[in-house]
C-alpha atoms as a PDB file:
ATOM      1  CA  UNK A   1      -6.978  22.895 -18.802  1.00  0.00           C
ATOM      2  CA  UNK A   2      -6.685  22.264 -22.735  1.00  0.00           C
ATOM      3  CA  UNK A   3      -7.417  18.874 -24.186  1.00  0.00           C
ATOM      4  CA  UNK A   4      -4.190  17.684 -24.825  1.00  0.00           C
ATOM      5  CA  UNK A   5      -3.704  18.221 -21.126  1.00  0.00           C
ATOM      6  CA  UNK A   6      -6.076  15.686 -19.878  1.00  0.00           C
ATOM      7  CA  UNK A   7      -4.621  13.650 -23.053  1.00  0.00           C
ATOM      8  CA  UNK A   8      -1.949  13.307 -20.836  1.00  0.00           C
ATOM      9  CA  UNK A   9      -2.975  12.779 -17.150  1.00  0.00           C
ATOM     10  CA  UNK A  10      -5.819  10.046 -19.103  1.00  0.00           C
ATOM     11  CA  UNK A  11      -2.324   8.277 -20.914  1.00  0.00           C
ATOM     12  CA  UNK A  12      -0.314   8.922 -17.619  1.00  0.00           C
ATOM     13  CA  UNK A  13      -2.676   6.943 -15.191  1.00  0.00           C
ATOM     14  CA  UNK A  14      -4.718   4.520 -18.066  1.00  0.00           C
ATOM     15  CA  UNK A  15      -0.384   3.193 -18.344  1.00  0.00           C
ATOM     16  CA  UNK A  16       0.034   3.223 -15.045  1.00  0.00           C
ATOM     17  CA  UNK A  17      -3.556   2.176 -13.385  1.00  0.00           C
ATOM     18  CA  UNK A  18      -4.587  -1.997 -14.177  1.00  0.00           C
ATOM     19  CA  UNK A  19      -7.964  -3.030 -13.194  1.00  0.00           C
ATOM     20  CA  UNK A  20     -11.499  -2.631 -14.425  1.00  0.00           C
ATOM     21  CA  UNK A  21     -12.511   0.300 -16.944  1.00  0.00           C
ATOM     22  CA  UNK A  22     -14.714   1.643 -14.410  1.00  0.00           C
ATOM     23  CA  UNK A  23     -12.053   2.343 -11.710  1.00  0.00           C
ATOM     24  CA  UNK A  24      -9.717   3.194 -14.304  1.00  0.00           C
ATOM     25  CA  UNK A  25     -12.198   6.311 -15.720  1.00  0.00           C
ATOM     26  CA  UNK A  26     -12.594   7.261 -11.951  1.00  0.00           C
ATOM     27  CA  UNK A  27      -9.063   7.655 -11.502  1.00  0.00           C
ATOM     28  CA  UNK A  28      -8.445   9.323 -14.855  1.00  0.00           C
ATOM     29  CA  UNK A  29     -11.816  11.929 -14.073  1.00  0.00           C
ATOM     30  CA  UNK A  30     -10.378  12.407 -10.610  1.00  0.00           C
ATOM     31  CA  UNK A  31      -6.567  12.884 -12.133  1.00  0.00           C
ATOM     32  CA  UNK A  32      -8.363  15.585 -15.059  1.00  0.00           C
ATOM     33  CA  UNK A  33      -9.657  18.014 -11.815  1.00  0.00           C
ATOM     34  CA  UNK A  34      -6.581  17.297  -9.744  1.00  0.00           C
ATOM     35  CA  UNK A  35      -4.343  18.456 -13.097  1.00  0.00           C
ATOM     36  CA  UNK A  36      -6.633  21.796 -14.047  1.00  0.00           C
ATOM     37  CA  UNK A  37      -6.853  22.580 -10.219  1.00  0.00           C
ATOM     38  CA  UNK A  38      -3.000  22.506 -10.068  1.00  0.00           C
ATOM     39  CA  UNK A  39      -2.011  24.074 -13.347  1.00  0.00           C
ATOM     40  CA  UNK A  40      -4.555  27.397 -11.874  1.00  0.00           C
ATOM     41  CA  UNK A  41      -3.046  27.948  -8.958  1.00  0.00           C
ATOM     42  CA  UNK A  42       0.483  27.024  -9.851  1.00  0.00           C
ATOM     43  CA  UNK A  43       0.772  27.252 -13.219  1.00  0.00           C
ATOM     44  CA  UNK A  44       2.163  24.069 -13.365  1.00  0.00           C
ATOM     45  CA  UNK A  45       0.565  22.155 -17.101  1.00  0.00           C
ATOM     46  CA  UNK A  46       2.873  18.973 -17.512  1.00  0.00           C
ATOM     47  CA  UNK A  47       2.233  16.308 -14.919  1.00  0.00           C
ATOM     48  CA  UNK A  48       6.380  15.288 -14.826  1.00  0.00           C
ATOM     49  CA  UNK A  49       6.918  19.065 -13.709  1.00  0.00           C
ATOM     50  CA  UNK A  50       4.464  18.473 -10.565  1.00  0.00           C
ATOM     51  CA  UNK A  51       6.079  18.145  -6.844  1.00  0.00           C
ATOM     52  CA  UNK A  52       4.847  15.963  -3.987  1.00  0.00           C
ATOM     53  CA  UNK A  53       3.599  19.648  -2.431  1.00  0.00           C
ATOM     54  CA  UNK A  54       1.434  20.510  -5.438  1.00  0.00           C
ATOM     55  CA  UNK A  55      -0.911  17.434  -4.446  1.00  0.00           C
ATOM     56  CA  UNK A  56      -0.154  18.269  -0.779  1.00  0.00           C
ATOM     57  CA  UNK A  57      -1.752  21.287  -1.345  1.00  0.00           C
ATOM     58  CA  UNK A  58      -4.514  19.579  -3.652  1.00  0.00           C
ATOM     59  CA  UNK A  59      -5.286  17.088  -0.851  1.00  0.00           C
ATOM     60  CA  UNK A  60      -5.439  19.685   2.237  1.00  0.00           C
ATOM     61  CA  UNK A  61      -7.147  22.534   0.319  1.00  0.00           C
ATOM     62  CA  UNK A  62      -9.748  21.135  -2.446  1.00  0.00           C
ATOM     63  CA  UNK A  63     -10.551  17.981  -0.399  1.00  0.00           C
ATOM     64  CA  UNK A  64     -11.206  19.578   3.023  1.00  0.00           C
ATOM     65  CA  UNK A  65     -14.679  19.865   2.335  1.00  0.00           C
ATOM     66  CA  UNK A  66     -15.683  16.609   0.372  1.00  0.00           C
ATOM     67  CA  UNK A  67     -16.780  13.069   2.198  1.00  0.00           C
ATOM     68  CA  UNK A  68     -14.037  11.274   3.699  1.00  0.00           C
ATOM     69  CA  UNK A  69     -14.552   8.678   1.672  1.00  0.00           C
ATOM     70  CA  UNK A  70     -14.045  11.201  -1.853  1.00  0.00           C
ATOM     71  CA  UNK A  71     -10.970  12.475   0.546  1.00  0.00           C
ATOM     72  CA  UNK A  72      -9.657   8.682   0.262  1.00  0.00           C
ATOM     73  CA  UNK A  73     -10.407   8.358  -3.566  1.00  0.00           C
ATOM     74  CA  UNK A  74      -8.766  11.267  -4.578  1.00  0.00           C
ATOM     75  CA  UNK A  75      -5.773  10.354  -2.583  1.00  0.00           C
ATOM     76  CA  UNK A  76      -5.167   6.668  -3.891  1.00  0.00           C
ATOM     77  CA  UNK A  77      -5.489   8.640  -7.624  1.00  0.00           C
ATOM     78  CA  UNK A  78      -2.583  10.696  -5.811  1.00  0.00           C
ATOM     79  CA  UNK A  79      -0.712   8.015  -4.689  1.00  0.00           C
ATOM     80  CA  UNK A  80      -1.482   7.259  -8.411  1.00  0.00           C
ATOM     81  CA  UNK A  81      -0.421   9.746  -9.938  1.00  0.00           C
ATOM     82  CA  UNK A  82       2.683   9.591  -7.802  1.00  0.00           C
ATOM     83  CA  UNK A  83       3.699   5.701  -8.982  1.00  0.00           C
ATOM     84  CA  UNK A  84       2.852   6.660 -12.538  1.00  0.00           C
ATOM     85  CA  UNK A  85       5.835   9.071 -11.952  1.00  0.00           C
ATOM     86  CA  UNK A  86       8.076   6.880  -9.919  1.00  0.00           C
ATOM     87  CA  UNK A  87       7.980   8.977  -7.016  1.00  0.00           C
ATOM     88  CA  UNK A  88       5.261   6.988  -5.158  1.00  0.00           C
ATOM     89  CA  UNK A  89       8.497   6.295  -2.409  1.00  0.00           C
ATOM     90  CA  UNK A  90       9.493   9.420  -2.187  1.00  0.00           C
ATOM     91  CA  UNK A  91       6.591  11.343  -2.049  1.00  0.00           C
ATOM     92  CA  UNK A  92       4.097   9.347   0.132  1.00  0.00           C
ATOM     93  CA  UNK A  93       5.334  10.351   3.397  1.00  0.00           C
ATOM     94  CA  UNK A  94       4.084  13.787   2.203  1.00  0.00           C
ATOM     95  CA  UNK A  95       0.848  12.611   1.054  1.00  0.00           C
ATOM     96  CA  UNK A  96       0.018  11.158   4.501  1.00  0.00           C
ATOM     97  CA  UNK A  97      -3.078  13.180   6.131  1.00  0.00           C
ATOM     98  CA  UNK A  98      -6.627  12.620   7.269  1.00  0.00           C
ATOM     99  CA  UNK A  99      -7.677  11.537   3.579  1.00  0.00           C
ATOM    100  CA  UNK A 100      -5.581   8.187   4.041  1.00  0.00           C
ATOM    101  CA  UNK A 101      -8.547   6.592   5.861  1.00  0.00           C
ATOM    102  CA  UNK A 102     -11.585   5.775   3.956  1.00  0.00           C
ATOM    103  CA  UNK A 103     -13.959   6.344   7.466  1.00  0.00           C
ATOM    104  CA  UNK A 104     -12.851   9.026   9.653  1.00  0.00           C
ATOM    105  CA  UNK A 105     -11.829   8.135  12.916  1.00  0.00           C
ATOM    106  CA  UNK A 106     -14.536   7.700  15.619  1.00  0.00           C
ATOM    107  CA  UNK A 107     -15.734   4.937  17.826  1.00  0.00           C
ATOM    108  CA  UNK A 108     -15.587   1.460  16.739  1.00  0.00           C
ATOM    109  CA  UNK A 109     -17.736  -1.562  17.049  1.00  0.00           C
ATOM    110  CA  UNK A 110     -17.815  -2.309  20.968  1.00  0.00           C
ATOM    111  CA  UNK A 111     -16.716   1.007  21.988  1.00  0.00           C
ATOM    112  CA  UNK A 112     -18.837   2.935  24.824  1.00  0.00           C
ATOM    113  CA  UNK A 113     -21.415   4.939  23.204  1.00  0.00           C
ATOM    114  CA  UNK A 114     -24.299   5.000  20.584  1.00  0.00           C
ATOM    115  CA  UNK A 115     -27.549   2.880  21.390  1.00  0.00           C
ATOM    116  CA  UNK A 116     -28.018   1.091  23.888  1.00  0.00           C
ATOM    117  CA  UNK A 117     -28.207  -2.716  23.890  1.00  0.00           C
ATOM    118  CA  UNK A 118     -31.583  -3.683  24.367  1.00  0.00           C
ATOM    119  CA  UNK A 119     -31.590  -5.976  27.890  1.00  0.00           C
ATOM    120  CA  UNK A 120     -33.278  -8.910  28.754  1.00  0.00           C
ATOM    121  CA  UNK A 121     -36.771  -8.703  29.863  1.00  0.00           C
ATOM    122  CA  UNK A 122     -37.488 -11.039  32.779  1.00  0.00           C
ATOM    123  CA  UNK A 123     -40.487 -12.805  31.975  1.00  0.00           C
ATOM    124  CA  UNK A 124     -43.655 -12.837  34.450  1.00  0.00           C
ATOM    125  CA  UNK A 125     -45.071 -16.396  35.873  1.00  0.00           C
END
C-alpha cells in the first residue's frame, strides 16, 4: 500500500471515528492493514470502491487466527469503516460472524462446570 493510501483510510476513519486519540490511532492502524490486505488480494486501492464482501472476506480469512478479542476490534474498525462510507445499514448484516463478540461463547458464570465450589467443612466438638 503507498502512502497516500493510508492518507486516506487515516482521513476516512480520523472524520468519521470521535473519541480519544488513542482509540482513534487503533482504528486508523487497524483500517491501514485491513486497506493493504484488501488492495493485494483484490486489487481494490480506494476505500469508496470497497464492497461489504471485501471485509467479509477480511474478517473470515485474516482474523481466523487472531484472539477473539483482536477478532472484535478489527470488526468495530469494520463496522467503521462501513459508517465512514454510509453503508454501515446496508452492509452489517454481512459483517455479522463469530468476531461480533468480544469473548467467545462458552459457559457463563453459574453454569455447570469449571472448579468446584469449595463446601462447608463441619467443624469437630
Amino acid at each position: 500500500m503507498t502512502h497516500s493510501h493510508s492518507i486516506r483510510i487515516e482521513l476516512l476513519l480520523r472524520r468519521a471515528q470521535p473519541g480519544k486519540s488513542s482509540g482513534v490511532r487503533a482504528h486508523i492502524k487497524r483500517g491501514e492493514r485491513i486497506a493493504r490486505a484488501i488492495e493485494e488480494c483484490w486489487g481494490i486501492r480506494e476505500p469508496y470502491q470497497w464492497r461489504a464482501k471485501h471485509l467479509q472476506w477480511f474478517l473470515k480469512t485474516k482474523t481466523a487466527e487472531l484472539s477473539p478479542a483482536t477478532c472484535y476490534d478489527y470488526w468495530r474498525t469494520a463496522g467503521v469503516i462501513a459508517a465512514a462510507l454510509g453503508r454501515w445499514p446496508d452492509w452489517e448484516p454481512h459483517l455479522r460472524g463469530p468476531w461480533t463478540r468480544p469473548t467467545p461463547p462458552g459457559p457463563r458464570p453459574g453454569a455447570p462446570g469449571g472448579r468446584p465450589r469449595k463446601l462447608a467443612q463441619p467443624r469437630s466438638r
